[in-house]
N, C-alpha and C. Protein backbone atom coordinates (compact mmCIF):
# COMPACT_ATOMS: atom_id res chain seq x y z
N UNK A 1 169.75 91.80 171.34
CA UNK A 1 168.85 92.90 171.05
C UNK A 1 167.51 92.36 170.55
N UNK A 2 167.58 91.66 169.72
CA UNK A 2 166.24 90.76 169.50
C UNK A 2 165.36 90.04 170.14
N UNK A 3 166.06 89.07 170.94
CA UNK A 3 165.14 89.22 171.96
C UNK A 3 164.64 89.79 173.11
N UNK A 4 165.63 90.91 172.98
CA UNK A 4 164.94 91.83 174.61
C UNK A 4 163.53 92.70 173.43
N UNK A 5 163.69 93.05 172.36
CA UNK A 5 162.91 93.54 171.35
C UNK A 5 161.36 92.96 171.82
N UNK A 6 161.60 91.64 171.33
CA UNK A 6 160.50 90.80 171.64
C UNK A 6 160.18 90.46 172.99
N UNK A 7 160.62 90.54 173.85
CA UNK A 7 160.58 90.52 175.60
C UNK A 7 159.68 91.76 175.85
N UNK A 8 159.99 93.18 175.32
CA UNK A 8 159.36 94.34 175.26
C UNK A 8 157.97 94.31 174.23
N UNK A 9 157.70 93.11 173.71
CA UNK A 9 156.80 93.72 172.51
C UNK A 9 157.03 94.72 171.36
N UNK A 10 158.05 94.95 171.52
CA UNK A 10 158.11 95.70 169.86
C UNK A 10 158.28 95.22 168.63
N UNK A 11 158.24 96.20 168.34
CA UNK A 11 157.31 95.83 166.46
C UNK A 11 158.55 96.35 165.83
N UNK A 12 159.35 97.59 166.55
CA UNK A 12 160.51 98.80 165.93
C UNK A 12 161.86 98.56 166.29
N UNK A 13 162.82 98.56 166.20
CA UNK A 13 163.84 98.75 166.62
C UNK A 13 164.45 99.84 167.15
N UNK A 14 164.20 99.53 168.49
CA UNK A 14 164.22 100.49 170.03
C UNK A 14 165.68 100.82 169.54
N UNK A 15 166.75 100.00 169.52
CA UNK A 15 167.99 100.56 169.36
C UNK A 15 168.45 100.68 168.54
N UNK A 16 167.83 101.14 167.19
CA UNK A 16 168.20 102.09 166.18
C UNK A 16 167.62 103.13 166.51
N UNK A 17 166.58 103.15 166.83
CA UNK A 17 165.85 104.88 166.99
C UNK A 17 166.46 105.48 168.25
N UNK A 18 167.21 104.54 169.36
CA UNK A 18 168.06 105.09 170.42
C UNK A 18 167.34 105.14 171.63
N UNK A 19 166.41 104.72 171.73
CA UNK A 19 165.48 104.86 172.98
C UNK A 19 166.03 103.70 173.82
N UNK A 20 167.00 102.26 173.20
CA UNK A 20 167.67 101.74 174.06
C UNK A 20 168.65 101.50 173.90
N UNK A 21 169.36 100.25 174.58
CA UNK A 21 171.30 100.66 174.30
C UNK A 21 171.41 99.49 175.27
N UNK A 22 172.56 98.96 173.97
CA UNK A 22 173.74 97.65 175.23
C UNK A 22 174.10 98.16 176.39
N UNK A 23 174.18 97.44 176.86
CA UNK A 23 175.07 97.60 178.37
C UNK A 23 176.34 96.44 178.75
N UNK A 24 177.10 97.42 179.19
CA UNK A 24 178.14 96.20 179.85
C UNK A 24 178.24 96.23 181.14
N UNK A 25 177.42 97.20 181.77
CA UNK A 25 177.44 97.20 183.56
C UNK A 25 177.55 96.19 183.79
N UNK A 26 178.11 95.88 184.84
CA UNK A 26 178.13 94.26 185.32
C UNK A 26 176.77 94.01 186.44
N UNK A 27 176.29 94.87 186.80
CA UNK A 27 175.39 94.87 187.84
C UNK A 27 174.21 94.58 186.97
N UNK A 28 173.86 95.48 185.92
CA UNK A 28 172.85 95.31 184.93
C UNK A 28 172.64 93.66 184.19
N UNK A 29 174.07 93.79 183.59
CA UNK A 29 173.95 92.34 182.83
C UNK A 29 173.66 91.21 184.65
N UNK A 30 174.12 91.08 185.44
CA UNK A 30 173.87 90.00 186.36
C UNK A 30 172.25 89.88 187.11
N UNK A 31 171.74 91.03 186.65
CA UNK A 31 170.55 91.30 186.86
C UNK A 31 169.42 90.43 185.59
N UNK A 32 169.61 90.88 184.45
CA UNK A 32 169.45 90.72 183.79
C UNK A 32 169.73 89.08 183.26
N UNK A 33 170.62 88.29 183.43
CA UNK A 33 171.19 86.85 183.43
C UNK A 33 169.93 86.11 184.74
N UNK A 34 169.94 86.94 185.97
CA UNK A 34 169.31 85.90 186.76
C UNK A 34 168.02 85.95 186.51
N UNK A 35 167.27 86.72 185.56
CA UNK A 35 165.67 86.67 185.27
C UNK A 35 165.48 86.64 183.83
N UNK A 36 166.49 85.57 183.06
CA UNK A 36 166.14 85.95 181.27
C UNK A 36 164.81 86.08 181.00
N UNK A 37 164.50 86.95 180.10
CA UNK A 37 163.04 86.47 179.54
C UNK A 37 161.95 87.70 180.50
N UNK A 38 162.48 88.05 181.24
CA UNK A 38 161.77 88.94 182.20
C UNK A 38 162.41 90.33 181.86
N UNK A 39 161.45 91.44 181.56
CA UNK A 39 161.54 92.77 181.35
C UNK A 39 161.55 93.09 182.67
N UNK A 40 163.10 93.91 183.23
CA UNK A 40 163.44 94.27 184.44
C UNK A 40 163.64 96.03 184.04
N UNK A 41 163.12 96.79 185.08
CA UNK A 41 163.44 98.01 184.95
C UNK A 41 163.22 98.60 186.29
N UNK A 42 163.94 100.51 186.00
CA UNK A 42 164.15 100.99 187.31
C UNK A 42 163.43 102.69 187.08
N UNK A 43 163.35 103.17 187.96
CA UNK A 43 163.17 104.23 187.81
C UNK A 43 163.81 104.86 186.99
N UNK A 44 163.16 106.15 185.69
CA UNK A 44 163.77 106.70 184.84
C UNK A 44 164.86 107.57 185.80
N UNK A 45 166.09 107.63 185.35
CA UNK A 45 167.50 108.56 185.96
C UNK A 45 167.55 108.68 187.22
N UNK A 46 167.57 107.43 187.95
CA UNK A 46 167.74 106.65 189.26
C UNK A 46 168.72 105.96 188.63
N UNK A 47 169.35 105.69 190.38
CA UNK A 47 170.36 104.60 189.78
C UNK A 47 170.05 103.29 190.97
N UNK A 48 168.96 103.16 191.07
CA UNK A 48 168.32 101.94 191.81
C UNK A 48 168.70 100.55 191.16
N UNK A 49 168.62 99.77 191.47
CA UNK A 49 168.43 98.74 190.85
C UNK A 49 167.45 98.03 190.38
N UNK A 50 167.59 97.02 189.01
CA UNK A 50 166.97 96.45 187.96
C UNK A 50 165.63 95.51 188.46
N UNK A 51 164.69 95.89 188.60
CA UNK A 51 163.63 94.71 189.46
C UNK A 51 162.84 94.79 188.19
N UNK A 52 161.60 93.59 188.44
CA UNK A 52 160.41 93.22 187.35
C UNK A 52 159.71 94.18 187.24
N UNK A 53 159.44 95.13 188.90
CA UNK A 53 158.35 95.90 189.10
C UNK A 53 158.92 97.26 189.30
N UNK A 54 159.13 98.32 189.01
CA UNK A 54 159.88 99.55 189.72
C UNK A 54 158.63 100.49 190.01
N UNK A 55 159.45 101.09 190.85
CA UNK A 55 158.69 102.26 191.97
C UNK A 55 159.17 103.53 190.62
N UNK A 56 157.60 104.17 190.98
CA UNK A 56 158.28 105.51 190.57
C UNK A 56 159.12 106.78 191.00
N UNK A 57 159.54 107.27 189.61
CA UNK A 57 160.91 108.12 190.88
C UNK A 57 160.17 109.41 191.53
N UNK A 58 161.15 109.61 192.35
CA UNK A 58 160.82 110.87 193.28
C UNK A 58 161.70 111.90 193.08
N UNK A 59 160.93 112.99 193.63
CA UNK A 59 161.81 113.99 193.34
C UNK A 59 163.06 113.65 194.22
N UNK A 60 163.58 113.53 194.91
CA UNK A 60 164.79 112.94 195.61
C UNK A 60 165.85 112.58 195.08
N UNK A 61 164.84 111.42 194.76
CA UNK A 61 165.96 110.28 193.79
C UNK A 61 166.74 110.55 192.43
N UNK A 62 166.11 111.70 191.82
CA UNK A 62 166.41 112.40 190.16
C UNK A 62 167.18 113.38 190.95
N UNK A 63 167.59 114.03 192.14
CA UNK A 63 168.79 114.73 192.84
C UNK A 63 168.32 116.29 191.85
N UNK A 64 167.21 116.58 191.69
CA UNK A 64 166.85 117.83 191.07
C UNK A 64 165.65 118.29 191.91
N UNK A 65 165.30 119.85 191.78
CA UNK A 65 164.44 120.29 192.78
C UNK A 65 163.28 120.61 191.82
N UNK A 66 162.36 120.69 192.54
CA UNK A 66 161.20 120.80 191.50
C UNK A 66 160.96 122.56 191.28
N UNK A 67 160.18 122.03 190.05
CA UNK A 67 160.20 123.63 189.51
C UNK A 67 159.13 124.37 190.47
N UNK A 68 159.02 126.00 190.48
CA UNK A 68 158.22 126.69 190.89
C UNK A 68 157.58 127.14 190.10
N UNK A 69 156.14 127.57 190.01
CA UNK A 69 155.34 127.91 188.74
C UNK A 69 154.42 128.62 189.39
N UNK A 70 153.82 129.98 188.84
CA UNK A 70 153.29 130.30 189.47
C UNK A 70 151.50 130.55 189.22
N UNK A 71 151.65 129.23 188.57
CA UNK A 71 149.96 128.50 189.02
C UNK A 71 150.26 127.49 188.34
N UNK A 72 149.60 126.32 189.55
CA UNK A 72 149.75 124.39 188.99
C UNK A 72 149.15 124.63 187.73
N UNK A 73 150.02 123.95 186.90
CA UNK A 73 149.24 122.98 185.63
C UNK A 73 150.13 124.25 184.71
N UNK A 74 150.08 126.20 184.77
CA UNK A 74 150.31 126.76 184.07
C UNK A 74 152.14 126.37 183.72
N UNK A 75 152.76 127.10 182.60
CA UNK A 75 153.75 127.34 181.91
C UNK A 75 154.06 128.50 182.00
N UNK A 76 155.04 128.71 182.33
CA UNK A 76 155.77 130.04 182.14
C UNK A 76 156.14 130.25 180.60
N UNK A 77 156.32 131.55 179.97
CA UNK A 77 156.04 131.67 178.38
C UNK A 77 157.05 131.80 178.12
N UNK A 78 158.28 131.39 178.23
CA UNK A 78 159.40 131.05 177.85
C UNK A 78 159.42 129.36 177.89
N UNK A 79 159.25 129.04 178.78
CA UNK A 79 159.02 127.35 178.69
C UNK A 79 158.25 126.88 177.70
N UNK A 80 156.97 127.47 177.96
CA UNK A 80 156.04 127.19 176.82
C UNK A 80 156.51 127.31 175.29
N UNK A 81 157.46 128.36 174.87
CA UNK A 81 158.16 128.66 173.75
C UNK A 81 158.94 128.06 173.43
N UNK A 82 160.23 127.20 174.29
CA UNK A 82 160.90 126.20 174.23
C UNK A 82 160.36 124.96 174.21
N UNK A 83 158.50 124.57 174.56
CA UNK A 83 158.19 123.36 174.58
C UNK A 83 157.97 123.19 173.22
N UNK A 84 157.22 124.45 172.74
CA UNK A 84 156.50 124.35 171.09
C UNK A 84 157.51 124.04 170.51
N UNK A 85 158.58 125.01 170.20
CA UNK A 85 159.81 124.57 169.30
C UNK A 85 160.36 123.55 169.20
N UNK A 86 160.49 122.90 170.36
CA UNK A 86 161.12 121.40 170.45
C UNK A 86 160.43 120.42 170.12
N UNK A 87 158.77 120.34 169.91
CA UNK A 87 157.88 119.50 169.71
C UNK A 87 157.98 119.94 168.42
N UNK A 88 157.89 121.13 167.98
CA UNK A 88 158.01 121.12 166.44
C UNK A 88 159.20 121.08 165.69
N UNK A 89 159.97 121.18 165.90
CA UNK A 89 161.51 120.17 165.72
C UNK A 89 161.02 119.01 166.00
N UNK A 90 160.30 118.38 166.93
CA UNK A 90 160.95 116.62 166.58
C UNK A 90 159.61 116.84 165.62
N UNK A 91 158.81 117.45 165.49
CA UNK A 91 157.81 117.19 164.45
C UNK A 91 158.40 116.92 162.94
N UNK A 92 159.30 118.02 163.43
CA UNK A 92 159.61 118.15 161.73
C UNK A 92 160.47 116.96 161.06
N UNK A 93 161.42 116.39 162.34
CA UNK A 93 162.43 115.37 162.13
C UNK A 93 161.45 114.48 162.09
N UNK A 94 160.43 114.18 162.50
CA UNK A 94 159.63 112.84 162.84
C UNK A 94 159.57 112.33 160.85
N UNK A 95 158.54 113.58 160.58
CA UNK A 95 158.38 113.76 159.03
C UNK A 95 159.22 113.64 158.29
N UNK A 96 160.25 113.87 158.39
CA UNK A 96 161.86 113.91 157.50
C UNK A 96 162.01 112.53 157.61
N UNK A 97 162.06 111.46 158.88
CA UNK A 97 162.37 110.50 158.71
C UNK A 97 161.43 109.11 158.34
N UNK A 98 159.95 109.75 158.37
CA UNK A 98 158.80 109.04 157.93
C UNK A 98 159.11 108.80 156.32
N UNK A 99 159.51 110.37 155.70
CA UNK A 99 159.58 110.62 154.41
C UNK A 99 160.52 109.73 153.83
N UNK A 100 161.93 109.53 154.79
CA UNK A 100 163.02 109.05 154.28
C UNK A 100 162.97 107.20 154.03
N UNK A 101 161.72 106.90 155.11
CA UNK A 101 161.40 105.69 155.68
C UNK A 101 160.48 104.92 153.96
N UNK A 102 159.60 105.79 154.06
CA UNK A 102 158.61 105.90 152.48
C UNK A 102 159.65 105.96 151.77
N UNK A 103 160.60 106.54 151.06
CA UNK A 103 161.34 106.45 149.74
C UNK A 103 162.65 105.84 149.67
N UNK A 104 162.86 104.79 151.03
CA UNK A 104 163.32 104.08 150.90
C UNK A 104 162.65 102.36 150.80
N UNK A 105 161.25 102.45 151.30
CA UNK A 105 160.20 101.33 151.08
C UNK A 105 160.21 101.48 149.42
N UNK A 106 159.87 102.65 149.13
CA UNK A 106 159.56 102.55 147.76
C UNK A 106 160.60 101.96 146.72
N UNK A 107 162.19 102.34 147.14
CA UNK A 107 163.30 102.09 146.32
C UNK A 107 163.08 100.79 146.50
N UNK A 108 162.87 99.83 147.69
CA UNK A 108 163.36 98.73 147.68
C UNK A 108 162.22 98.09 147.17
N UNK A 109 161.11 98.31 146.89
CA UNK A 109 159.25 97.82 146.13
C UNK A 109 160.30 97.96 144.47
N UNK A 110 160.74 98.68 144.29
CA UNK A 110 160.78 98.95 142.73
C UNK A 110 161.96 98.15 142.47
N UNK A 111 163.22 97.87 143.23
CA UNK A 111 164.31 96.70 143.16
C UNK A 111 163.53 95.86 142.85
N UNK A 112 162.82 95.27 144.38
CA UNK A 112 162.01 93.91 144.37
C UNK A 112 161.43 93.51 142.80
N UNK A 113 160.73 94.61 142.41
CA UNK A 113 159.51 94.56 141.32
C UNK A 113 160.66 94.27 139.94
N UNK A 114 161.52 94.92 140.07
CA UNK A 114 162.70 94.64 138.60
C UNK A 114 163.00 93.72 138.60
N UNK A 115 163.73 92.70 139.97
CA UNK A 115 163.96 91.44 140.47
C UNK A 115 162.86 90.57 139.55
N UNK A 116 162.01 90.52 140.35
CA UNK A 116 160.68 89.72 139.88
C UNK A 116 160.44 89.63 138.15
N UNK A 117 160.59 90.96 138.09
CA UNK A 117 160.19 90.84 136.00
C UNK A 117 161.04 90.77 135.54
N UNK A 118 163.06 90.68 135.90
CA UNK A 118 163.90 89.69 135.60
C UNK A 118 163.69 88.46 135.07
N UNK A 119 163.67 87.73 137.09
CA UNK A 119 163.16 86.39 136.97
C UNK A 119 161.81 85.80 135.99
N UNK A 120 160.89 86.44 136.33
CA UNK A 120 160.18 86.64 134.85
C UNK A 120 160.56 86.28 133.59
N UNK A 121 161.19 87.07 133.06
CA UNK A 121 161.29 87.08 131.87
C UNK A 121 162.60 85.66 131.44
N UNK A 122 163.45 85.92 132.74
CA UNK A 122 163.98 84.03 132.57
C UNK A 122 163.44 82.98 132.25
N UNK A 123 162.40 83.30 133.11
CA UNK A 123 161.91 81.63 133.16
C UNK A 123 161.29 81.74 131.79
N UNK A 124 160.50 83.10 131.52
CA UNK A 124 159.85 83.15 129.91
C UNK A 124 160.69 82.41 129.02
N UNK A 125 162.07 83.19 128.48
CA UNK A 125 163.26 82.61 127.92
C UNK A 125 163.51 81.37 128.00
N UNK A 126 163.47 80.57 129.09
CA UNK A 126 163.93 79.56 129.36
C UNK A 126 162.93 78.12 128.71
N UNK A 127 161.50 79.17 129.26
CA UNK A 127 160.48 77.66 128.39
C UNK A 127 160.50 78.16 127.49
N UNK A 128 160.84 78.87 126.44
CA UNK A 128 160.50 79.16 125.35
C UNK A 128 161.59 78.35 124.04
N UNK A 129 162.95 78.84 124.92
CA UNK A 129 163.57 77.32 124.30
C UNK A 129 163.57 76.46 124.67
N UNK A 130 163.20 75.95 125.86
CA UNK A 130 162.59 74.12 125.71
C UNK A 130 161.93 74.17 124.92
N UNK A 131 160.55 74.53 124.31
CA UNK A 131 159.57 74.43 124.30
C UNK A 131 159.89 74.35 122.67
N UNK A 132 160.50 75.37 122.03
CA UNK A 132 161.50 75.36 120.85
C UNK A 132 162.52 73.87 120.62
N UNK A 133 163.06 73.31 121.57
CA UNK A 133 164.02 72.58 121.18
C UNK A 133 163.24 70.80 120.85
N UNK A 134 161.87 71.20 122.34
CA UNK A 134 161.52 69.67 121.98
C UNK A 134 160.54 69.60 120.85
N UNK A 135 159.83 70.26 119.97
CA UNK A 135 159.24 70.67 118.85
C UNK A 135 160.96 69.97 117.91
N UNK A 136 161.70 70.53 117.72
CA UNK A 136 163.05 70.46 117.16
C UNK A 136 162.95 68.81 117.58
N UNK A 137 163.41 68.51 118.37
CA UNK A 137 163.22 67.27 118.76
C UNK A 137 162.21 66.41 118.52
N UNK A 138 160.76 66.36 118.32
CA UNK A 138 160.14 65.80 117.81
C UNK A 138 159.67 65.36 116.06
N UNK A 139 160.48 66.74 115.75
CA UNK A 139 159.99 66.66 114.18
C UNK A 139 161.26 65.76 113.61
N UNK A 140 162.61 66.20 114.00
CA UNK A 140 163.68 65.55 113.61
C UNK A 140 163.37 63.80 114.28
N UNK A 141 163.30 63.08 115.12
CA UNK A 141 162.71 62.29 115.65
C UNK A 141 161.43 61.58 114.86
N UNK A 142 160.65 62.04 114.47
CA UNK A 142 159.48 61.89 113.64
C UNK A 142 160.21 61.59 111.81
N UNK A 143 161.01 62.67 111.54
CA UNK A 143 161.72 62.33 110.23
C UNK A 143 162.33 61.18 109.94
N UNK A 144 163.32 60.73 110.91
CA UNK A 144 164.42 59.55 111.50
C UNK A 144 163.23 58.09 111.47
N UNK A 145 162.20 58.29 112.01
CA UNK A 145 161.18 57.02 111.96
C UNK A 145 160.51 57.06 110.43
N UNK A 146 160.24 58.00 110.11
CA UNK A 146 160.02 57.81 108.33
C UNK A 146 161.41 57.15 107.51
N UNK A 147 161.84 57.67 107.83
CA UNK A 147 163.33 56.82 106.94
C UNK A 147 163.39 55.69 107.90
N UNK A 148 163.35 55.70 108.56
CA UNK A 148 163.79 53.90 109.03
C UNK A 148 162.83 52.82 108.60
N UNK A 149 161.51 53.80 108.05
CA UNK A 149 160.16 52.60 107.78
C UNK A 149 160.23 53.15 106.40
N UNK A 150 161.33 53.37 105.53
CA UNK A 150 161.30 53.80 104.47
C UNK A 150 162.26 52.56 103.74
N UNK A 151 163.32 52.65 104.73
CA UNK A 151 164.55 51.74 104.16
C UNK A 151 163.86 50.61 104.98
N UNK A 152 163.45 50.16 106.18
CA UNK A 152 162.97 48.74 105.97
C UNK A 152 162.10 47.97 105.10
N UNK A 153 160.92 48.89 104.72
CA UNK A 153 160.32 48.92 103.29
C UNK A 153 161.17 47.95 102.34
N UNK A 154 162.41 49.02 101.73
CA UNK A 154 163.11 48.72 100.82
C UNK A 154 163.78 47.75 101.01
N UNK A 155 164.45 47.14 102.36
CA UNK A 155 164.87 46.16 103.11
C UNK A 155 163.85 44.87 102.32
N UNK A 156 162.64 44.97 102.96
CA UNK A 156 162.01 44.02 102.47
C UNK A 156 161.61 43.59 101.11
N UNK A 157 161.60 44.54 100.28
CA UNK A 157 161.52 45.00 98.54
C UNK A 157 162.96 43.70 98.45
N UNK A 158 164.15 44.07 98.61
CA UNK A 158 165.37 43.87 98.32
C UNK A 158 165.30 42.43 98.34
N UNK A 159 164.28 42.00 99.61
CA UNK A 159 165.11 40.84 100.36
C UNK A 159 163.67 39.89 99.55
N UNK A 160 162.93 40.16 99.06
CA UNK A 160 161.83 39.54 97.87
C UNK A 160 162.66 39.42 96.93
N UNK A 161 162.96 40.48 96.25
CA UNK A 161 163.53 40.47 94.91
C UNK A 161 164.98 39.09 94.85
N UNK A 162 165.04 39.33 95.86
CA UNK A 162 166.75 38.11 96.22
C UNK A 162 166.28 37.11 96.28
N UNK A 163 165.18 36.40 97.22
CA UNK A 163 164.59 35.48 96.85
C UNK A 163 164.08 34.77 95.99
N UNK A 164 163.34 36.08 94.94
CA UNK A 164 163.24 35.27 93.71
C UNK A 164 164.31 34.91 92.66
N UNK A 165 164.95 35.82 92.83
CA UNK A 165 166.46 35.50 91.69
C UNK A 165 167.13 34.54 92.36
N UNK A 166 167.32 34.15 93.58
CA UNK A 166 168.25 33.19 94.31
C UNK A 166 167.44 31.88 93.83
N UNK A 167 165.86 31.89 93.77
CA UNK A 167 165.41 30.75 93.64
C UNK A 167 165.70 30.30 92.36
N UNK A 168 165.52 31.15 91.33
CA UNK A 168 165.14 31.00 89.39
C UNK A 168 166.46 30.78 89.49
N UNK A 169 167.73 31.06 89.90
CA UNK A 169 169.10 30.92 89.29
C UNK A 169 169.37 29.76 90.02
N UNK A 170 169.50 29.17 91.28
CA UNK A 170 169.43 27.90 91.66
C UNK A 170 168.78 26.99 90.79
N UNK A 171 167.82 26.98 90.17
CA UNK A 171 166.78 26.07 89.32
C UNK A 171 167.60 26.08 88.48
N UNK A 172 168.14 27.01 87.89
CA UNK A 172 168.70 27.05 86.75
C UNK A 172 170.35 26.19 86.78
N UNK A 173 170.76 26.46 88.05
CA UNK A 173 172.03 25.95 88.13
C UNK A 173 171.47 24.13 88.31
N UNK A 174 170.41 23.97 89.24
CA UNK A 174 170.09 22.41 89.53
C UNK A 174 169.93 22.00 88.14
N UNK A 175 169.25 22.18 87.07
CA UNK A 175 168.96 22.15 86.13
C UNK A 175 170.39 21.88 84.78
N UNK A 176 171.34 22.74 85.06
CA UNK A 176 172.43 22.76 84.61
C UNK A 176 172.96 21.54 84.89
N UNK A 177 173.09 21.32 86.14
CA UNK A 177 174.10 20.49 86.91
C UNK A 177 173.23 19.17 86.56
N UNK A 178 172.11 19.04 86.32
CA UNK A 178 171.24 17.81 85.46
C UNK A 178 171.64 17.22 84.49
N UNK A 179 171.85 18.30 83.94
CA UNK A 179 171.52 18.04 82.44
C UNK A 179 173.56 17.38 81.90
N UNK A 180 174.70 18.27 82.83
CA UNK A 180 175.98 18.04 82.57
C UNK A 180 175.63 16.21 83.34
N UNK A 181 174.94 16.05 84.23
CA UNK A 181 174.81 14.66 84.71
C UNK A 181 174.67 13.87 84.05
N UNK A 182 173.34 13.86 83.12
CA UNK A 182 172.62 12.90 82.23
C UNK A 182 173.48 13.27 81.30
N UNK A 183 174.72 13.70 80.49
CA UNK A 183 175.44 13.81 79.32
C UNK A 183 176.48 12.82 80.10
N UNK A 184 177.36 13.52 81.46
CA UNK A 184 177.89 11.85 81.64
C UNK A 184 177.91 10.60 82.09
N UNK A 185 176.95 10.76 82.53
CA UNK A 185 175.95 9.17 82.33
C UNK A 185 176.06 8.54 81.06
N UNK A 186 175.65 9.34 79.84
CA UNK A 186 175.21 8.71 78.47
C UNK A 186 176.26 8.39 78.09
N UNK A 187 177.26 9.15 77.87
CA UNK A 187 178.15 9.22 76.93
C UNK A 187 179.20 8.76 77.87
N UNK A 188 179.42 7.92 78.92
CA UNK A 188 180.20 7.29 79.63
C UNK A 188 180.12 6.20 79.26
């Protein structure tokens, strides 16, 4: 259906509005198979066959006799009364389904539009806690490097202070260990 759509140039869908229709004739479809791509047609309510080019029909061929009127071009006022009515019936259906056509564009504009300021408001949500968490993440991060240059600080405080007591109490012990020397030296 789609591409005979587009084979025809339309914009509408011929066979929803009914103006066309599958076929399973076998004569039709073999017609139709040996020229893809080619818009084949026949006289309207003939039963000729499917060519590129068709003849128009004749009164003959539609197996109906032509009307009598009694002056070309005029209407008899019963015809004429049945033409108005029927033109204004499909008028009226035309409108009914224009109308129905509009407020169903519109239902699906106002889905779409809810859709959209959904997604919207996701993605809002969504950077808003990133945007929340890496703030969170930077300050805690930022805290963690103050204490680590807080206690290496003290690290280094510690590791002075050890040095000097390791040195003065060594002196003190070399000094010790001197002095027990030179006593047994002497007194040996």
């Amino acid at each position: 259906m789609k591409a005979a759509l587009e084979a025809w140039g339309s914009k509408q869908n011929l066979f929803h509005q009914g103006f066309a229709q599958e076929t399973d004739d076998g004569e039709v479809v073999a017609a139709a198979m040996a020229k893809p791509g080619i818009v084949l047609r026949r006289p309207v309510g003939s039963d000729q066959p499917f060519r590129a080019h068709a003849d128009l029909p004749t009164v003959e061929s539609l197996d109906c006799r032509p009307r009598k009127s009694k002056a070309p071009g005029k209407k008899t006022p019963k015809a004429a009364k049945t033409d108005e009515k029927g033109a204004l019936q499909a008028a009226h259906a035309y409108e009914r389904e224009r109308e129905r056509r509009e407020r169903q564009r519109q239902k699906e504009e106002t889905a779409a539009a809810k859709a959209r300021a959904r997604r919207h408001a996701a993605v809002s949500n969504a950077e808003a806690a990133l945007e929340s968490a890496r703030r969170e993440h930077e300050a805690t991060a930022a805290k963690i490097e103050k204490d680590r240059a807080a206690i290496e600080q003290r690290a280094e405080v510690e590791e002075a202070r050890w040095d000097k007591m390791r040195e003065r109490l060594e002196a003190a012990l070399h000094k010790a260990k001197g002095v027990a020397h030179f006593r047994k030296a002497f007194y040996s």
